[in-house]
N, C-alpha and C. Protein backbone atom coordinates (compact mmCIF):
# COMPACT_ATOMS: atom_id res chain seq x y z
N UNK A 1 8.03 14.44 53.20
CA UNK A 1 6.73 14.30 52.58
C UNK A 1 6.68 15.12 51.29
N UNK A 2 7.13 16.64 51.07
CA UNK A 2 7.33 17.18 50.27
C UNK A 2 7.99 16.53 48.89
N UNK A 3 9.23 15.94 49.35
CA UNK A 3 9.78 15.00 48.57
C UNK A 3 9.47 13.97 47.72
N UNK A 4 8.19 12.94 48.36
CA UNK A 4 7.18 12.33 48.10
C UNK A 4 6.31 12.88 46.68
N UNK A 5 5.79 13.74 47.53
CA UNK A 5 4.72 14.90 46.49
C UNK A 5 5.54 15.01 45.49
N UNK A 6 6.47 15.83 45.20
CA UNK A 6 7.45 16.41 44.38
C UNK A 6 7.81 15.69 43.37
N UNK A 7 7.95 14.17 43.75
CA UNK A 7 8.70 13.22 43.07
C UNK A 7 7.35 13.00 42.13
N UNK A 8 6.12 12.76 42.92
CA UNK A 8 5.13 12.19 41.96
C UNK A 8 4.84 13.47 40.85
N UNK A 9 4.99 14.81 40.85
CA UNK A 9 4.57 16.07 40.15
C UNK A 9 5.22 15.56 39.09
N UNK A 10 6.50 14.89 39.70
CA UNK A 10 7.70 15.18 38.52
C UNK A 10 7.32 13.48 37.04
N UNK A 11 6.62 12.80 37.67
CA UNK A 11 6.46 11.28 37.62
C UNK A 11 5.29 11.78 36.61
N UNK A 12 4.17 12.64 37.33
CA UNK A 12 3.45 12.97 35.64
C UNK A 12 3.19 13.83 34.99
N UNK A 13 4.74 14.21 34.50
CA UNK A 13 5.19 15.20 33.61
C UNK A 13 5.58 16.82 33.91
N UNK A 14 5.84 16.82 35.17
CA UNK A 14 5.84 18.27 35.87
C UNK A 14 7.06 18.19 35.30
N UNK A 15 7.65 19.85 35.41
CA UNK A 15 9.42 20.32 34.74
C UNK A 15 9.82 20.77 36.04
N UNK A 16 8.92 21.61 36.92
CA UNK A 16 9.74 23.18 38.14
C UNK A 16 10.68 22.03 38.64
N UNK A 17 11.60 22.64 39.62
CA UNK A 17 12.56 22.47 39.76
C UNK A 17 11.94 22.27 41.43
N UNK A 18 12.47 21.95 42.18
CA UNK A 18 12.17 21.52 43.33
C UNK A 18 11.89 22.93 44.20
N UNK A 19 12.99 23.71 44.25
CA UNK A 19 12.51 25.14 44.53
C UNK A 19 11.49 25.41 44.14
N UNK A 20 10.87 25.65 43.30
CA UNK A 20 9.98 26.19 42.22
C UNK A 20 8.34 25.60 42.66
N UNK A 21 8.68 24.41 42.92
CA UNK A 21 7.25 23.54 42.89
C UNK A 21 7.33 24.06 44.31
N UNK A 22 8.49 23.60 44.99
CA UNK A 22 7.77 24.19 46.95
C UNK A 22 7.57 25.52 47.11
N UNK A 23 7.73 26.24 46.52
CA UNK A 23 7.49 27.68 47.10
C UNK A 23 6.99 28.38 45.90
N UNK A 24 6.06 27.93 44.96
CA UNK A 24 5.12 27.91 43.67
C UNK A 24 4.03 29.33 44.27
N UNK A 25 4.21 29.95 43.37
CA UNK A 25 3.04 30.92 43.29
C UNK A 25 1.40 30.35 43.77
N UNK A 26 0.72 30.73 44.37
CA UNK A 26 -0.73 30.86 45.16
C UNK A 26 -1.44 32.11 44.79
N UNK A 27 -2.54 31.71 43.54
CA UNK A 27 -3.34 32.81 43.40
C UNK A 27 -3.94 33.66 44.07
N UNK A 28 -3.83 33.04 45.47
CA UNK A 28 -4.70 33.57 46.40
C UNK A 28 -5.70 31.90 46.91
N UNK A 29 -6.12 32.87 47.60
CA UNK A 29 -6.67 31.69 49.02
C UNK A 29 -7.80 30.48 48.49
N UNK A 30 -8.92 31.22 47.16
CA UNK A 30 -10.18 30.20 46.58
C UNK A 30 -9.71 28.87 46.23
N UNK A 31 -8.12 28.46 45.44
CA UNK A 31 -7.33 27.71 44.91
C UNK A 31 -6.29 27.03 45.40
N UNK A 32 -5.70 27.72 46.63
CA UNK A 32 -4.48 27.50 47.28
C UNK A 32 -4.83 25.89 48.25
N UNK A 33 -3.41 25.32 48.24
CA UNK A 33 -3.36 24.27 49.04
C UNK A 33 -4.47 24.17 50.47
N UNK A 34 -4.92 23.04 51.18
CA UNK A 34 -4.99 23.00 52.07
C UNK A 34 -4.50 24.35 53.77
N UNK A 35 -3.00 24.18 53.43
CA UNK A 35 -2.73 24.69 54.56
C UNK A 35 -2.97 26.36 54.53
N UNK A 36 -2.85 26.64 53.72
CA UNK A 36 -3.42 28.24 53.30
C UNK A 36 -4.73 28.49 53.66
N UNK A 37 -5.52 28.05 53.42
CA UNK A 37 -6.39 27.87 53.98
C UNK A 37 -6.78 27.71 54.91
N UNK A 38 -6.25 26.37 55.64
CA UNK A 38 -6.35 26.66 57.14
C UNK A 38 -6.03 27.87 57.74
N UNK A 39 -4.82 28.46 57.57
CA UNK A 39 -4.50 29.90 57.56
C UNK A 39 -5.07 30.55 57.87
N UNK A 40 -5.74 30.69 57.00
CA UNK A 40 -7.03 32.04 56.41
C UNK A 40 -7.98 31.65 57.66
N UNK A 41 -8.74 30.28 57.75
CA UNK A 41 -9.35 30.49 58.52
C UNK A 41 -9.15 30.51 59.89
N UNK A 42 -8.07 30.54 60.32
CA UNK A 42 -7.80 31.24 61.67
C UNK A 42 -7.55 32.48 61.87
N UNK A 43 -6.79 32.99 60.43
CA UNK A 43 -7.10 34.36 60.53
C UNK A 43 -8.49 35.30 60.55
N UNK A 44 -9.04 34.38 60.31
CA UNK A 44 -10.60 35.23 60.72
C UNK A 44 -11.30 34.83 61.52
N UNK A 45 -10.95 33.82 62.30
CA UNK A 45 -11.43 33.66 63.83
C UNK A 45 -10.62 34.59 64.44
N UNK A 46 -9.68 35.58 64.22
CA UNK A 46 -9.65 36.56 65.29
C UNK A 46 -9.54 37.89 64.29
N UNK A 47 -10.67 37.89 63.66
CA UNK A 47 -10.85 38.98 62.54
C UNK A 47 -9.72 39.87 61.59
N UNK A 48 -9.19 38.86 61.51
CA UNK A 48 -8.08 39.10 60.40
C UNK A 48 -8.38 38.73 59.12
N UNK A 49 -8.76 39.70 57.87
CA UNK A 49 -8.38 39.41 56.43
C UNK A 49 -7.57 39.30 55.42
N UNK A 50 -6.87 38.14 55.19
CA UNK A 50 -5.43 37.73 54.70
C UNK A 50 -5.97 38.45 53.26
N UNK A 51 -5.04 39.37 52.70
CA UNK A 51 -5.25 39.79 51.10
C UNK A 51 -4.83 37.99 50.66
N UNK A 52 -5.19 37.89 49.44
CA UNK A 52 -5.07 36.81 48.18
C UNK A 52 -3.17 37.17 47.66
N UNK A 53 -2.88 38.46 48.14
CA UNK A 53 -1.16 37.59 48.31
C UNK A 53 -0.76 37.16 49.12
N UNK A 54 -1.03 36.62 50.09
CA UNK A 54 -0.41 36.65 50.80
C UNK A 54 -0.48 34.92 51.21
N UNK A 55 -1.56 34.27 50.22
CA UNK A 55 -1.62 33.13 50.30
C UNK A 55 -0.56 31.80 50.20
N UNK A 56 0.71 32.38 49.22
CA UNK A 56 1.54 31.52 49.15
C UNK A 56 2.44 31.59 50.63
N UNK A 57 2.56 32.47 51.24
CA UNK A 57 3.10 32.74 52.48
C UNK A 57 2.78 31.96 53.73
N UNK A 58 1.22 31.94 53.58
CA UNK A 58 0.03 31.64 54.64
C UNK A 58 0.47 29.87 54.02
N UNK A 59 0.30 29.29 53.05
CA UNK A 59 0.60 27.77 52.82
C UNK A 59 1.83 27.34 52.99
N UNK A 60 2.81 27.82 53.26
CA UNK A 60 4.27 27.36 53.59
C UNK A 60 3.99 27.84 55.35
N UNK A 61 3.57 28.74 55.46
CA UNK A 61 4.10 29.04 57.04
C UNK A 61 2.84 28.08 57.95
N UNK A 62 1.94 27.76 57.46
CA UNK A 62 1.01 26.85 57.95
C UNK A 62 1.34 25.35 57.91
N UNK A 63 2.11 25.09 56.33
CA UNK A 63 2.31 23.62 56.15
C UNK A 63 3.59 23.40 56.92
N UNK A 64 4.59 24.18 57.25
CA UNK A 64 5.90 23.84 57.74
C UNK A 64 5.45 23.82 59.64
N UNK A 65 5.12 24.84 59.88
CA UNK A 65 4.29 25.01 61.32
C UNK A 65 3.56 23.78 61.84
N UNK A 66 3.00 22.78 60.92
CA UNK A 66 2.09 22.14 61.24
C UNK A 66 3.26 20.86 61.35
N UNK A 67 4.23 20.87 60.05
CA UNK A 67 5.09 19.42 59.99
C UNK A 67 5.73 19.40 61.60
N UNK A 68 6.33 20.24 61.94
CA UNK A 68 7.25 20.92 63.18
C UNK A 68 6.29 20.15 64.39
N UNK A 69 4.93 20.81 64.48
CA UNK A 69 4.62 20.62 65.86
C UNK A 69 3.55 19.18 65.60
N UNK A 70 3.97 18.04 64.87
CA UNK A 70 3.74 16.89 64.46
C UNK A 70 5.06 16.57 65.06
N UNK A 71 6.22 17.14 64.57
CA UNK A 71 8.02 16.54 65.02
C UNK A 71 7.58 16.40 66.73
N UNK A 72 7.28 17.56 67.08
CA UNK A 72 7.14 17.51 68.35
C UNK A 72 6.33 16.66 69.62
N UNK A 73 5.31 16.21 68.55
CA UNK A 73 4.36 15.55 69.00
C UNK A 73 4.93 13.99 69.32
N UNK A 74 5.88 13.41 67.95
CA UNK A 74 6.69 12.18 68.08
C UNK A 74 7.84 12.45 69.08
N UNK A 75 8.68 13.50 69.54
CA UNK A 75 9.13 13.40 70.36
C UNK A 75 9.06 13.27 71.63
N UNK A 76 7.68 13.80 71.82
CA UNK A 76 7.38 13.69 73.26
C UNK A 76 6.70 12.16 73.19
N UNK A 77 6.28 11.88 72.57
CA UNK A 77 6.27 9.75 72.56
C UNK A 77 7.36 9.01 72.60
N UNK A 78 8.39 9.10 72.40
CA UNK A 78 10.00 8.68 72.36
C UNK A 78 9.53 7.75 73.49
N UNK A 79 9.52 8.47 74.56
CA UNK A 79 10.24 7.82 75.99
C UNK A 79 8.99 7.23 76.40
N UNK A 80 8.24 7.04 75.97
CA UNK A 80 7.21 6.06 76.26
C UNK A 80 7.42 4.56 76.18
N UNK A 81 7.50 3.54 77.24
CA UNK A 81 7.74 2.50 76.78
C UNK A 81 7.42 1.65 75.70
N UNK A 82 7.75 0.67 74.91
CA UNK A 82 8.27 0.07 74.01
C UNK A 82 8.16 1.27 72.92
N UNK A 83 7.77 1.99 73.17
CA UNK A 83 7.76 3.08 71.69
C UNK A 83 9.21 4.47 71.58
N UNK A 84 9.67 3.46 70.40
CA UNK A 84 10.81 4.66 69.54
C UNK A 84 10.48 5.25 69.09
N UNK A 85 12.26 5.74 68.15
CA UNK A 85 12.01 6.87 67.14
C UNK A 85 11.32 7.01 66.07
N UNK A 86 11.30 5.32 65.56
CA UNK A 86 10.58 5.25 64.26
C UNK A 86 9.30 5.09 64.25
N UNK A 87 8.70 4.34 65.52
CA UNK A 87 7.19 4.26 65.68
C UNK A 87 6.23 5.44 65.91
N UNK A 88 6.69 6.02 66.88
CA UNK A 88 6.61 7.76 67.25
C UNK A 88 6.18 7.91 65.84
N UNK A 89 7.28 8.19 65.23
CA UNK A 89 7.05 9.16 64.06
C UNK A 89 6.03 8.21 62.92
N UNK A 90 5.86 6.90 62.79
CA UNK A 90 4.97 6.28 62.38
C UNK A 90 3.68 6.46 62.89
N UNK A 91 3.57 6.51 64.07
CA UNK A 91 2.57 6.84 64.61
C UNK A 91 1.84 8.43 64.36
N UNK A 92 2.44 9.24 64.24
CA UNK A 92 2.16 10.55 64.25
C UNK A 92 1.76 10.94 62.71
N UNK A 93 2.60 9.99 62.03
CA UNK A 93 2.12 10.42 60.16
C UNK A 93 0.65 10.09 60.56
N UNK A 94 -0.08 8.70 61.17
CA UNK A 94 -1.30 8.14 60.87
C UNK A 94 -1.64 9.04 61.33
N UNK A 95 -1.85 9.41 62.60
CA UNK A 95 -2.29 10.87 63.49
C UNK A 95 -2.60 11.80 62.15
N UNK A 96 -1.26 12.16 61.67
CA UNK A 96 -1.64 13.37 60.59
C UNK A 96 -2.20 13.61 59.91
N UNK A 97 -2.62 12.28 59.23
CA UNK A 97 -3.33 12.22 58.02
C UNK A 97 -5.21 12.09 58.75
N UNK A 98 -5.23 10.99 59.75
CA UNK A 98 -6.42 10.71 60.25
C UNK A 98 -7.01 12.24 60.87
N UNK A 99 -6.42 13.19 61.08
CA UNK A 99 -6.61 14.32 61.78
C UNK A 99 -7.10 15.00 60.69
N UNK A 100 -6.21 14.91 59.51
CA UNK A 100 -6.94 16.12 58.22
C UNK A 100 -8.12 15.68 57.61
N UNK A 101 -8.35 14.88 57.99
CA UNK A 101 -9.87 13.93 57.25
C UNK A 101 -10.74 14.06 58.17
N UNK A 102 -10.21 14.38 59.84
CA UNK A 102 -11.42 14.81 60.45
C UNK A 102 -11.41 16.17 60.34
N UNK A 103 -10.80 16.97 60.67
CA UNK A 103 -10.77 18.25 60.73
C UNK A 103 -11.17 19.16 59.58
N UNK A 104 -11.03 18.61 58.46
CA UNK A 104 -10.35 19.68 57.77
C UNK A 104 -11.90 19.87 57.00
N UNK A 105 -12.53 18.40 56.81
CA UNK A 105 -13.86 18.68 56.37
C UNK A 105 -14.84 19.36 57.21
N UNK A 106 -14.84 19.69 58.87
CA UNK A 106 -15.17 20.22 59.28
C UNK A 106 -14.88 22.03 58.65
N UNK A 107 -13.80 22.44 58.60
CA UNK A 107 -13.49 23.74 58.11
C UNK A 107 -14.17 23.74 56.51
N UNK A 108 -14.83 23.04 55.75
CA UNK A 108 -14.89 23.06 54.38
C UNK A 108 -13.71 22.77 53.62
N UNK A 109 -12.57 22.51 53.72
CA UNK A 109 -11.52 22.46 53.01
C UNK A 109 -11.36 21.60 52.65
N UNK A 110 -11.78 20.32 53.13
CA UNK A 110 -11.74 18.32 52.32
C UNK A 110 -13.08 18.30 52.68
N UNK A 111 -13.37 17.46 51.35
CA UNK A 111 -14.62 16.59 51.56
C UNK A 111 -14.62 15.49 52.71
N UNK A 112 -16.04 15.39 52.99
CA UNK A 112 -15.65 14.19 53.84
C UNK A 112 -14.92 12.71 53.14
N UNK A 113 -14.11 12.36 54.12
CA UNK A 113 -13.03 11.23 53.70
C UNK A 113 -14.27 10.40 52.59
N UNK A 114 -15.49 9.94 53.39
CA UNK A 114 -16.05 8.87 52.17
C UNK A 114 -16.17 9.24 50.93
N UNK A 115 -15.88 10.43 50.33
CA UNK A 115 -16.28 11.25 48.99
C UNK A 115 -14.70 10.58 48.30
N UNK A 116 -13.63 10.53 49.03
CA UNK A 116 -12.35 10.02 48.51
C UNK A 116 -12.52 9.16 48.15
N UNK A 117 -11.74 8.54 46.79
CA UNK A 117 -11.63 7.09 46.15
C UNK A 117 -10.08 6.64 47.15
N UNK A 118 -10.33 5.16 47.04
CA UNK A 118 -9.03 4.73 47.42
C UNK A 118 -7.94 4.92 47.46
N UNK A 119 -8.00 5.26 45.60
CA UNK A 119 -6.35 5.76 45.42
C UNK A 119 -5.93 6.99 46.29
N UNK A 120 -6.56 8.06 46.08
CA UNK A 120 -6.62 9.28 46.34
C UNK A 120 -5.97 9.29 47.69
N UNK A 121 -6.92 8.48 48.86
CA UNK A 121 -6.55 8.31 49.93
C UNK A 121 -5.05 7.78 50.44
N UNK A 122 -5.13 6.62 49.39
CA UNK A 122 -3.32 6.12 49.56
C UNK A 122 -2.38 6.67 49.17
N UNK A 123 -2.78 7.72 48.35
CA UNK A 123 -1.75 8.27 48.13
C UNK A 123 -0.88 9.43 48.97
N UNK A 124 -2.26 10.00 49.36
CA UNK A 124 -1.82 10.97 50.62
C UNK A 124 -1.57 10.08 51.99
N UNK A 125 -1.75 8.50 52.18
CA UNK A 125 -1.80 8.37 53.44
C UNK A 125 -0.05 7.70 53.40
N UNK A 126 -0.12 7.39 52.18
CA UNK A 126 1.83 7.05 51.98
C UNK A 126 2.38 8.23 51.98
N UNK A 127 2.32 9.64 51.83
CA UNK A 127 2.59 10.27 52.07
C UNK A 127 2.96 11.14 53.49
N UNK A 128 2.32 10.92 54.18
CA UNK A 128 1.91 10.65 55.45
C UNK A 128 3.38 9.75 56.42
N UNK A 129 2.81 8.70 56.04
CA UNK A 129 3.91 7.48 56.25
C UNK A 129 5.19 8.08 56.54
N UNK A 130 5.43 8.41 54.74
CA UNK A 130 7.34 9.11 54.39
C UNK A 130 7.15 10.18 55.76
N UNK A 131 6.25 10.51 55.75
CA UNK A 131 6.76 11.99 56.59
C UNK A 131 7.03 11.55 58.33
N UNK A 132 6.37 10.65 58.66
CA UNK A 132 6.37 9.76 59.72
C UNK A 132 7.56 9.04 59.56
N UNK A 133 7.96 8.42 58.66
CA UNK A 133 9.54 7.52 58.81
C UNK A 133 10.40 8.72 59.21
N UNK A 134 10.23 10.13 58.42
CA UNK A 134 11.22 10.78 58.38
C UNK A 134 11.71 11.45 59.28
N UNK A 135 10.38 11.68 60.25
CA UNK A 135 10.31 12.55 61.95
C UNK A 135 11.44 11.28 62.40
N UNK A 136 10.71 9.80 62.31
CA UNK A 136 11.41 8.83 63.26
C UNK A 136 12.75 8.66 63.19
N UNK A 137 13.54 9.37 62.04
CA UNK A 137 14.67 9.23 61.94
C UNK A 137 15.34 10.10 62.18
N UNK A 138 14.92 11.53 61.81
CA UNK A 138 15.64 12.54 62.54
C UNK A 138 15.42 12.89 64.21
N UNK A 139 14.27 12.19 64.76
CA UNK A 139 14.19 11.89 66.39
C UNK A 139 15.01 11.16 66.80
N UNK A 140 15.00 9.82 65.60
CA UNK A 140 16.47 9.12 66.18
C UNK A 140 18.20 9.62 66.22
N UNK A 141 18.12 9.97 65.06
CA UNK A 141 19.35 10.74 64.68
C UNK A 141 19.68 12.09 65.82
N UNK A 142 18.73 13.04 66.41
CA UNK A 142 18.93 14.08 67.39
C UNK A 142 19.05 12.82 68.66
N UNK A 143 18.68 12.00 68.95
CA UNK A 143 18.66 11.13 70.02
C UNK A 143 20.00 11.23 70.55
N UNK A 144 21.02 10.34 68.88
CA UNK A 144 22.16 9.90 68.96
C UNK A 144 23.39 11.11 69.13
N UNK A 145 22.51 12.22 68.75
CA UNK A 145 23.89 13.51 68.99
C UNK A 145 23.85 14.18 70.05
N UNK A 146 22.14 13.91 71.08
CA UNK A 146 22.32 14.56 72.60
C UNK A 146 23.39 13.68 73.19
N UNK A 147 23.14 12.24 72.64
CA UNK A 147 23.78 10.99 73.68
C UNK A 147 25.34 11.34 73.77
N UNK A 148 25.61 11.90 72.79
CA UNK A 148 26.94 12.06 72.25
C UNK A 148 27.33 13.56 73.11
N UNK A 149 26.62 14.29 73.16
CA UNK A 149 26.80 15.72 73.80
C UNK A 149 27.15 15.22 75.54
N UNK A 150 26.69 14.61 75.85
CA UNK A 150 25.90 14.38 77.45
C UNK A 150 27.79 13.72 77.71
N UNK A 151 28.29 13.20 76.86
CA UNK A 151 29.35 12.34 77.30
C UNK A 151 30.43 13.43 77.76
């Protein structure tokens, strides 16, 4: 999904370097991505105040935390009948995205989805997608190297 993002930064007119753009300086929490935020506000449901450095930290360890236990979520669908590796993980991008449009406007952090224009929406929900093909393939791909272990 990162990849996705990255590619489009680069598509209108961004230079950083792929390093650079993923692990990009965070002024602190008023400005910072989504997942920083979320962050923050769990850190103060159990009265914790994240300083404003600590925000670029709080948006990688939130956004990677969150991709992970999404992975996990398509794996435990695997073995569900007619549903694979790739649907799982198709399934779980829609999950992902449909989840941050409910949730997240609840926390203040997205407007509610109807405030989104179309594009806006497709763009993050193809985004979404990539990240969903990409679970389904590395679920498939770990599939094929237990199968291979077990022998």
């Amino acid at each position: 999904m990162d990849l996705v993002w990255y590619q489009r930064h680069r598509a209108e007119g961004g230079t950083a370097t792929f390093a650079d753009w993923e692990f990009r300086a965070v002024d602190g929490f008023e400005n910072a991505p989504a997942p920083a935020k979320v962050g923050q506000a769990l850190a103060r449901k159990v009265h914790v105040e994240l300083p404003d450095d600590k925000a670029a930290l709080t948006n990688n360890v939130v956004h990677w935390s969150t991709g992970i236990t999404w992975g996990v979520a398509a794996a435990m669908m695997r073995p569900l009948p007619h549903v694979g590796a790739i649907k799982s993980g198709l399934v779980v991008g829609v999950a992902a995205w449909t989840s941050s449009y409910a949730v997240l406007p609840k926390l203040g952090i997205y407007k509610p989805i109807t405030e989104y224009d179309a594009k806006t929406l497709w763009k993050d929900l193809s985004a979404h997608l990539v990240f969903g093909a990409a679970v389904g393939v590395a679920s498939f791909a770990f599939g094929g190297v237990r199968a291979m272990l077990r022998r």
